[in-house]
PDB file of N, CA and C in Angstrom:
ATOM      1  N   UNK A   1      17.285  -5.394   9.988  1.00  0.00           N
ATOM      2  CA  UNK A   1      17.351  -4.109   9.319  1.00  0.00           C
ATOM      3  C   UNK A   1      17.405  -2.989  10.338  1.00  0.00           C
ATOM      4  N   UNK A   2      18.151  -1.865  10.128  1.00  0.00           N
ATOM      5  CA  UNK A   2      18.569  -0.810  10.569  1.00  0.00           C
ATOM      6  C   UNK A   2      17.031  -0.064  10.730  1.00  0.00           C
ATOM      7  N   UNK A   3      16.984   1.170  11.691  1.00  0.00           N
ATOM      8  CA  UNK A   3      15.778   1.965  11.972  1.00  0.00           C
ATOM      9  C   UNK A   3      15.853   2.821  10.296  1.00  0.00           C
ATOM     10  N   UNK A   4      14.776   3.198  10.051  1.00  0.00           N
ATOM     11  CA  UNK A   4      14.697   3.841   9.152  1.00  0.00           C
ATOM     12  C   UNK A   4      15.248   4.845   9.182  1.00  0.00           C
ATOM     13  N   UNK A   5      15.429   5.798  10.388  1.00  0.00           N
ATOM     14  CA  UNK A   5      16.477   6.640  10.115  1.00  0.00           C
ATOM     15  C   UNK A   5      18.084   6.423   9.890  1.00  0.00           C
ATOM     16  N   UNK A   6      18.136   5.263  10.455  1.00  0.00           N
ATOM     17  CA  UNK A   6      19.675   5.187  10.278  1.00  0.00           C
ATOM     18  C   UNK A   6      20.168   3.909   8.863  1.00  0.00           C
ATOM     19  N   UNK A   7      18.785   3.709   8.484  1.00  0.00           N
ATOM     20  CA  UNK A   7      18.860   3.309   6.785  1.00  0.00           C
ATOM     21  C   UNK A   7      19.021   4.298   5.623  1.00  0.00           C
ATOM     22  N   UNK A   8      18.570   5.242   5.720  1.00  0.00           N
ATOM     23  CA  UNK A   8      18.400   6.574   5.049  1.00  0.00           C
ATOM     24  C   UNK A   8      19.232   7.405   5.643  1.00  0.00           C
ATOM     25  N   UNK A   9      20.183   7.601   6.420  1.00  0.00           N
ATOM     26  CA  UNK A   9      21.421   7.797   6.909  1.00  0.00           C
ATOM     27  C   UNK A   9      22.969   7.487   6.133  1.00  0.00           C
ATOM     28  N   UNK A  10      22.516   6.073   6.210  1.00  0.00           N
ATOM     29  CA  UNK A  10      23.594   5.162   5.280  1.00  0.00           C
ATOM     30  C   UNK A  10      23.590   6.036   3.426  1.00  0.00           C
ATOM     31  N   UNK A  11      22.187   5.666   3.159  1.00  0.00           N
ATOM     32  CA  UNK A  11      21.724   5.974   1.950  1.00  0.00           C
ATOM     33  C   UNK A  11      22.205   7.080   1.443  1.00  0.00           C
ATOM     34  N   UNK A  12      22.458   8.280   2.191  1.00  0.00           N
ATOM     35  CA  UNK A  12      22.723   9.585   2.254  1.00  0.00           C
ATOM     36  C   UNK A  12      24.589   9.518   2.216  1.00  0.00           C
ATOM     37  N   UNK A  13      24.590   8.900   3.064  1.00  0.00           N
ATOM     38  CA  UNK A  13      26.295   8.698   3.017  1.00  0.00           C
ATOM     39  C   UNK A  13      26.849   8.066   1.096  1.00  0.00           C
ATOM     40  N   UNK A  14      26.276   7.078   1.008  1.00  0.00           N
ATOM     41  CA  UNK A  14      26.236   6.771  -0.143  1.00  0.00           C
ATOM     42  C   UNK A  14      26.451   7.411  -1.328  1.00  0.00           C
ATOM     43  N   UNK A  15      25.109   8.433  -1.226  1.00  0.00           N
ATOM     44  CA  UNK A  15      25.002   9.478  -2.763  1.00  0.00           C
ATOM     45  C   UNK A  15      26.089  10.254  -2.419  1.00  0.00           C
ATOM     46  N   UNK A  16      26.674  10.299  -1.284  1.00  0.00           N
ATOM     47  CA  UNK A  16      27.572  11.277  -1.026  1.00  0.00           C
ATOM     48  C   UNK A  16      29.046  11.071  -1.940  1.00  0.00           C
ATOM     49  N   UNK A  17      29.289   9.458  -1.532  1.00  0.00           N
ATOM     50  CA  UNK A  17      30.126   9.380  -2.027  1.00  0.00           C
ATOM     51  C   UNK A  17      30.164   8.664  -3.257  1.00  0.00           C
ATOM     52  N   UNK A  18      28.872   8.691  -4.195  1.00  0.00           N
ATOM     53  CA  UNK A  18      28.628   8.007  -5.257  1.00  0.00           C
ATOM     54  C   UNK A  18      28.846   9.806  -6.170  1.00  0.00           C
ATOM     55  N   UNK A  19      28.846  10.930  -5.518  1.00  0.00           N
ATOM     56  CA  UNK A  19      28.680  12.310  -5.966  1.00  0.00           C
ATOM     57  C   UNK A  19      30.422  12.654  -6.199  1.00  0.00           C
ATOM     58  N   UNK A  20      30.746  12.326  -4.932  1.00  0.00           N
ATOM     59  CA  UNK A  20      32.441  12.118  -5.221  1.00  0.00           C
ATOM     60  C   UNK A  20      34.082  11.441  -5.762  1.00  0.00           C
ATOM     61  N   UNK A  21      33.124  10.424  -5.676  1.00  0.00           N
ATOM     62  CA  UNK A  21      34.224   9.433  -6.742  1.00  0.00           C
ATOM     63  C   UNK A  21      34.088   9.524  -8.380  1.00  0.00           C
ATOM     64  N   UNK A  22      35.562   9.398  -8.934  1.00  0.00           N
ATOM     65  CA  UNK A  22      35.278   9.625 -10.590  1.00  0.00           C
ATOM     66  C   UNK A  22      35.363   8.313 -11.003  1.00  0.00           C
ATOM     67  N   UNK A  23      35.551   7.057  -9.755  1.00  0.00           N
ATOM     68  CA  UNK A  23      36.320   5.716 -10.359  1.00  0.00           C
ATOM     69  C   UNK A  23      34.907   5.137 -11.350  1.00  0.00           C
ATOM     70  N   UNK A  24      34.850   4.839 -12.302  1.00  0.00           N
ATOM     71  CA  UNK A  24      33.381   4.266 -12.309  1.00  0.00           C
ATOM     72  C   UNK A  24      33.128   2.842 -12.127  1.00  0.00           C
ATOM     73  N   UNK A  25      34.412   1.878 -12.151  1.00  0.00           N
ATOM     74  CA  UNK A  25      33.799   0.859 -11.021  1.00  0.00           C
ATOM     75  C   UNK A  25      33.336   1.185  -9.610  1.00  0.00           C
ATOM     76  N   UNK A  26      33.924   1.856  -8.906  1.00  0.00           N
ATOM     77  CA  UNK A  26      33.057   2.217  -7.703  1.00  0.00           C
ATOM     78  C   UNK A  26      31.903   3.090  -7.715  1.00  0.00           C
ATOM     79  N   UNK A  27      31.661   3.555  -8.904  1.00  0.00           N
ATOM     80  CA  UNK A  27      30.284   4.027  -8.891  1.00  0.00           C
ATOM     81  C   UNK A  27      29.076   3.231  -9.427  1.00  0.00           C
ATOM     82  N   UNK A  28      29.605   2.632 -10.192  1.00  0.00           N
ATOM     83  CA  UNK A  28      28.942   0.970 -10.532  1.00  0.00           C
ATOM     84  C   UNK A  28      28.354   0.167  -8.880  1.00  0.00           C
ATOM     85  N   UNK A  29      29.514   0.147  -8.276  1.00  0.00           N
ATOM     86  CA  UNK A  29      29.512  -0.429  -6.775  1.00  0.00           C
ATOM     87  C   UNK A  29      28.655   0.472  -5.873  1.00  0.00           C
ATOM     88  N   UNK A  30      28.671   1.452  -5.808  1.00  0.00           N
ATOM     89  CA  UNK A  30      27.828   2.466  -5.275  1.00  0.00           C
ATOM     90  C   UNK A  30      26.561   2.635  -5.693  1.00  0.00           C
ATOM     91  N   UNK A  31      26.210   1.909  -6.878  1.00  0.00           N
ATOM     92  CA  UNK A  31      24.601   2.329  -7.193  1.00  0.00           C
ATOM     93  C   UNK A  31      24.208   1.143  -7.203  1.00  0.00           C
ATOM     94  N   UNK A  32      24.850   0.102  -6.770  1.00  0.00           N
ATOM     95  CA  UNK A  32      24.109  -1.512  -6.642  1.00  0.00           C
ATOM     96  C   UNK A  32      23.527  -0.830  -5.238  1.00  0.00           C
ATOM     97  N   UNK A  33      24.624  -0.572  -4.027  1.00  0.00           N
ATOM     98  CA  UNK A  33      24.629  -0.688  -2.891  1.00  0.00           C
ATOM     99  C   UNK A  33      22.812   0.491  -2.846  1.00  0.00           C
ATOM    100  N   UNK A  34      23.071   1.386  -3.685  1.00  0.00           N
ATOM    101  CA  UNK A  34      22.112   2.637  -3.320  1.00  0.00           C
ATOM    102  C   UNK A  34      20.823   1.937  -3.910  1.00  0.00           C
ATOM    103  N   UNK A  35      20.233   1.051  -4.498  1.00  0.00           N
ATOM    104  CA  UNK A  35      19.236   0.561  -5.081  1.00  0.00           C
ATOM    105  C   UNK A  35      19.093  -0.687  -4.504  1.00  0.00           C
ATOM    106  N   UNK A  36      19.836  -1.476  -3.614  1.00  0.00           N
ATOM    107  CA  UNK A  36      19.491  -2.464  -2.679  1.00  0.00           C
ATOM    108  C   UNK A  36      19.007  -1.553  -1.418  1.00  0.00           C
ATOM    109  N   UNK A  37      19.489  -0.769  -0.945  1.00  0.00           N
ATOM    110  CA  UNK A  37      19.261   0.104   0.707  1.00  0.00           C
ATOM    111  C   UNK A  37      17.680   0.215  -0.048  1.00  0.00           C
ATOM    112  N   UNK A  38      17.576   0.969  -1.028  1.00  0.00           N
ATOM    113  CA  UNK A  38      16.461   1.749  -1.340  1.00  0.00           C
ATOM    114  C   UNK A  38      15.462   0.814  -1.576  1.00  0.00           C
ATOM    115  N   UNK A  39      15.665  -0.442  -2.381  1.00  0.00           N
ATOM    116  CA  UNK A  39      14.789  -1.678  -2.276  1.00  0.00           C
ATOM    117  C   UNK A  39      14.077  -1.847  -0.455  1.00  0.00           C
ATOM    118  N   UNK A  40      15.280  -2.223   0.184  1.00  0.00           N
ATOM    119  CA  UNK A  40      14.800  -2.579   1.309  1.00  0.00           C
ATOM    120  C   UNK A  40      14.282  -1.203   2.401  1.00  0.00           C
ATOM    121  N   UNK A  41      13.996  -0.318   2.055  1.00  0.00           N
ATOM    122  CA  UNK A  41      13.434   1.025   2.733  1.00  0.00           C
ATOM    123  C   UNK A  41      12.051   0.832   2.198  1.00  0.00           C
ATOM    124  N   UNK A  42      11.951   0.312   0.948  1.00  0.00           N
ATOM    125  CA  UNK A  42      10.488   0.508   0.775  1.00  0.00           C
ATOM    126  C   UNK A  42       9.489  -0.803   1.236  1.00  0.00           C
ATOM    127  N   UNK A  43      10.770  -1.833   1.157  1.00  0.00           N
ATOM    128  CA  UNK A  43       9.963  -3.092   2.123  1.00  0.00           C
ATOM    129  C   UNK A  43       9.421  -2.914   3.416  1.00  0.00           C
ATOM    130  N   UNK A  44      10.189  -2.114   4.255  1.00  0.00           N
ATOM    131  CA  UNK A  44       9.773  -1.823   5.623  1.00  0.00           C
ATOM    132  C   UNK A  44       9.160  -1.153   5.632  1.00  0.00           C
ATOM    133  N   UNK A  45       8.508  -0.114   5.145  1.00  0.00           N
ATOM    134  CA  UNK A  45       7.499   1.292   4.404  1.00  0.00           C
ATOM    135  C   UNK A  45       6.508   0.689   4.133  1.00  0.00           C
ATOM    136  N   UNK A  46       6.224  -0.634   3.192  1.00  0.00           N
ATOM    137  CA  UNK A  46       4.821  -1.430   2.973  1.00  0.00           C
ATOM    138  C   UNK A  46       4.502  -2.016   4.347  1.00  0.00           C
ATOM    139  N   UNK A  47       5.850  -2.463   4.761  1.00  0.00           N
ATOM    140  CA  UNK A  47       5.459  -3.424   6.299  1.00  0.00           C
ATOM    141  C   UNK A  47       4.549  -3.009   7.329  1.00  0.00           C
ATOM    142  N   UNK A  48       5.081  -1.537   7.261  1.00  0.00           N
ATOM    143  CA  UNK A  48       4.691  -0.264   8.673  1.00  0.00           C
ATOM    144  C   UNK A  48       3.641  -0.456   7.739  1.00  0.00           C
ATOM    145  N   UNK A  49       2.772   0.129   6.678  1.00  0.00           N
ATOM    146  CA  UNK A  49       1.788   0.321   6.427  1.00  0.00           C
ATOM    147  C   UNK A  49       0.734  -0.619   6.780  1.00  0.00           C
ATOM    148  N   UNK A  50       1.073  -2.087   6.119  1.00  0.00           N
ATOM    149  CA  UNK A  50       0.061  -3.433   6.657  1.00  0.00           C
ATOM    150  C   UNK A  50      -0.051  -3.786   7.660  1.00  0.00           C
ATOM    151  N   UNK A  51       1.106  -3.219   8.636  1.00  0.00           N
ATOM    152  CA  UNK A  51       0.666  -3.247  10.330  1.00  0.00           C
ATOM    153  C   UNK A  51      -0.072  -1.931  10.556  1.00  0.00           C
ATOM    154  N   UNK A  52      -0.244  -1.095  10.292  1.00  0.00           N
ATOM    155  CA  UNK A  52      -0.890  -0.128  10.543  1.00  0.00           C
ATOM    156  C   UNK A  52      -2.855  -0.447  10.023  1.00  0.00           C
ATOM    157  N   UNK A  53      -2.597  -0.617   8.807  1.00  0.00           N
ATOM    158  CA  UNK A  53      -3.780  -1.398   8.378  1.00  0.00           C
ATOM    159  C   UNK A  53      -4.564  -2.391   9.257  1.00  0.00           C
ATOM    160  N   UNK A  54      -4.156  -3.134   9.407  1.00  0.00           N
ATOM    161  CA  UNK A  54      -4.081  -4.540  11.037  1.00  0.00           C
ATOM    162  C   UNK A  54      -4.904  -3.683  11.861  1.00  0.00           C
ATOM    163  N   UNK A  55      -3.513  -3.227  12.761  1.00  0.00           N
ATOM    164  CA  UNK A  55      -4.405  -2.186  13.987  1.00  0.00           C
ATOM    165  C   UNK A  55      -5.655  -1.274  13.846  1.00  0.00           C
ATOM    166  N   UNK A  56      -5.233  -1.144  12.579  1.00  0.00           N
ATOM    167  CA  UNK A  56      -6.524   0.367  12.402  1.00  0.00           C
ATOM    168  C   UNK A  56      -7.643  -0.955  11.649  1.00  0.00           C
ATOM    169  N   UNK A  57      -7.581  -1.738  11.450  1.00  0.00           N
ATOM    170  CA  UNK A  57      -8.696  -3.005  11.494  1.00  0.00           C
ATOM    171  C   UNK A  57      -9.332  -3.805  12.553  1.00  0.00           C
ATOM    172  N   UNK A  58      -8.335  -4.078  13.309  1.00  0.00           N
ATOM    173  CA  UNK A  58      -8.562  -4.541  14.719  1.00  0.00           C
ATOM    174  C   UNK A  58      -9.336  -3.682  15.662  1.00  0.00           C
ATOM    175  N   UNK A  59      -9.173  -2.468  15.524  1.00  0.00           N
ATOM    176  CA  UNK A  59      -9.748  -1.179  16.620  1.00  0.00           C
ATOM    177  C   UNK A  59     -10.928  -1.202  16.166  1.00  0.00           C
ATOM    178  N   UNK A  60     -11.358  -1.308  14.478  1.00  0.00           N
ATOM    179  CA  UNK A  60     -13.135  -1.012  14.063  1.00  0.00           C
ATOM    180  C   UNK A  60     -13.876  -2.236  14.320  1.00  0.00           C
ATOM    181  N   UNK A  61     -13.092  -3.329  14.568  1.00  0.00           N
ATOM    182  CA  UNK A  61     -13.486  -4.461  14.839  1.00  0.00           C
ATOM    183  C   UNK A  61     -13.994  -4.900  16.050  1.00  0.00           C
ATOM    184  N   UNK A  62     -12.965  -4.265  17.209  1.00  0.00           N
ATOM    185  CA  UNK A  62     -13.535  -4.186  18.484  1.00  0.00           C
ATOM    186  C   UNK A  62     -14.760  -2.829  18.961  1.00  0.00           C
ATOM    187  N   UNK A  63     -14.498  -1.792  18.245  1.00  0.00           N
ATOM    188  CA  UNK A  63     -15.031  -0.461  18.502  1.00  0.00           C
ATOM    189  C   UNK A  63     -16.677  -1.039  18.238  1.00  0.00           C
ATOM    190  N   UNK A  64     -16.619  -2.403  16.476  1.00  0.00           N
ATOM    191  CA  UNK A  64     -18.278  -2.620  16.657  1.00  0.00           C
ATOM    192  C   UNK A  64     -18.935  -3.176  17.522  1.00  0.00           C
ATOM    193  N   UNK A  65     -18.158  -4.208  18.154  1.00  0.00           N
ATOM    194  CA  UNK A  65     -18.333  -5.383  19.252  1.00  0.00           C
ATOM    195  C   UNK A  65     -18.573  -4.725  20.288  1.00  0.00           C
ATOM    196  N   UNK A  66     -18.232  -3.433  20.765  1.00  0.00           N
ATOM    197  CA  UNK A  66     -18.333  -2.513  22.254  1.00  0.00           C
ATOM    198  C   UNK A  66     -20.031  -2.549  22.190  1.00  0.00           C
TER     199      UNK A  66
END
C-alpha cells in the first residue's frame, strides 16, 4: 500500500473525475474504485493506531520496571 498521502492523493484524483464524467458506467466504476481506496485508508489508520497503542504500552511497561 501506497503512503497515506499518496493514497488520498489517488482518492482525490478519483472524486475528481467521478465529479466529471456523465458516463454512468464509469461512475459506477469510479465509486467501486473510491470505496475500495477508502476501505483500505481506514485499514492502515486502525494499523497506525494498534502500533501506536503497542509502543505507548511497551514504554509504561518499561517506565514501571525502571
Amino acid at each position: 500500500m501506497d503512503s497515506f498521502d499518496e493514497a488520498y492523493a489517488r482518492y482525490l484524483k478519483l472524486l475528481a473525475k467521478l465529479d466529471r464524467t456523465d458516463d454512468v458506467a464509469e461512475k459506477n466504476q469510479l465509486f467501486r474504485q473510491l470505496t475500495h481506496l477508502l476501505c483500505e485508508l481506514e485499514q492502515n489508520l486502525k494499523a497506525v493506531k494498534v502500533k501506536q497503542y503497542e509502543n505507548w504500552s511497551r514504554r509504561e511497561e518499561l517506565a514501571y520496571w525502571i
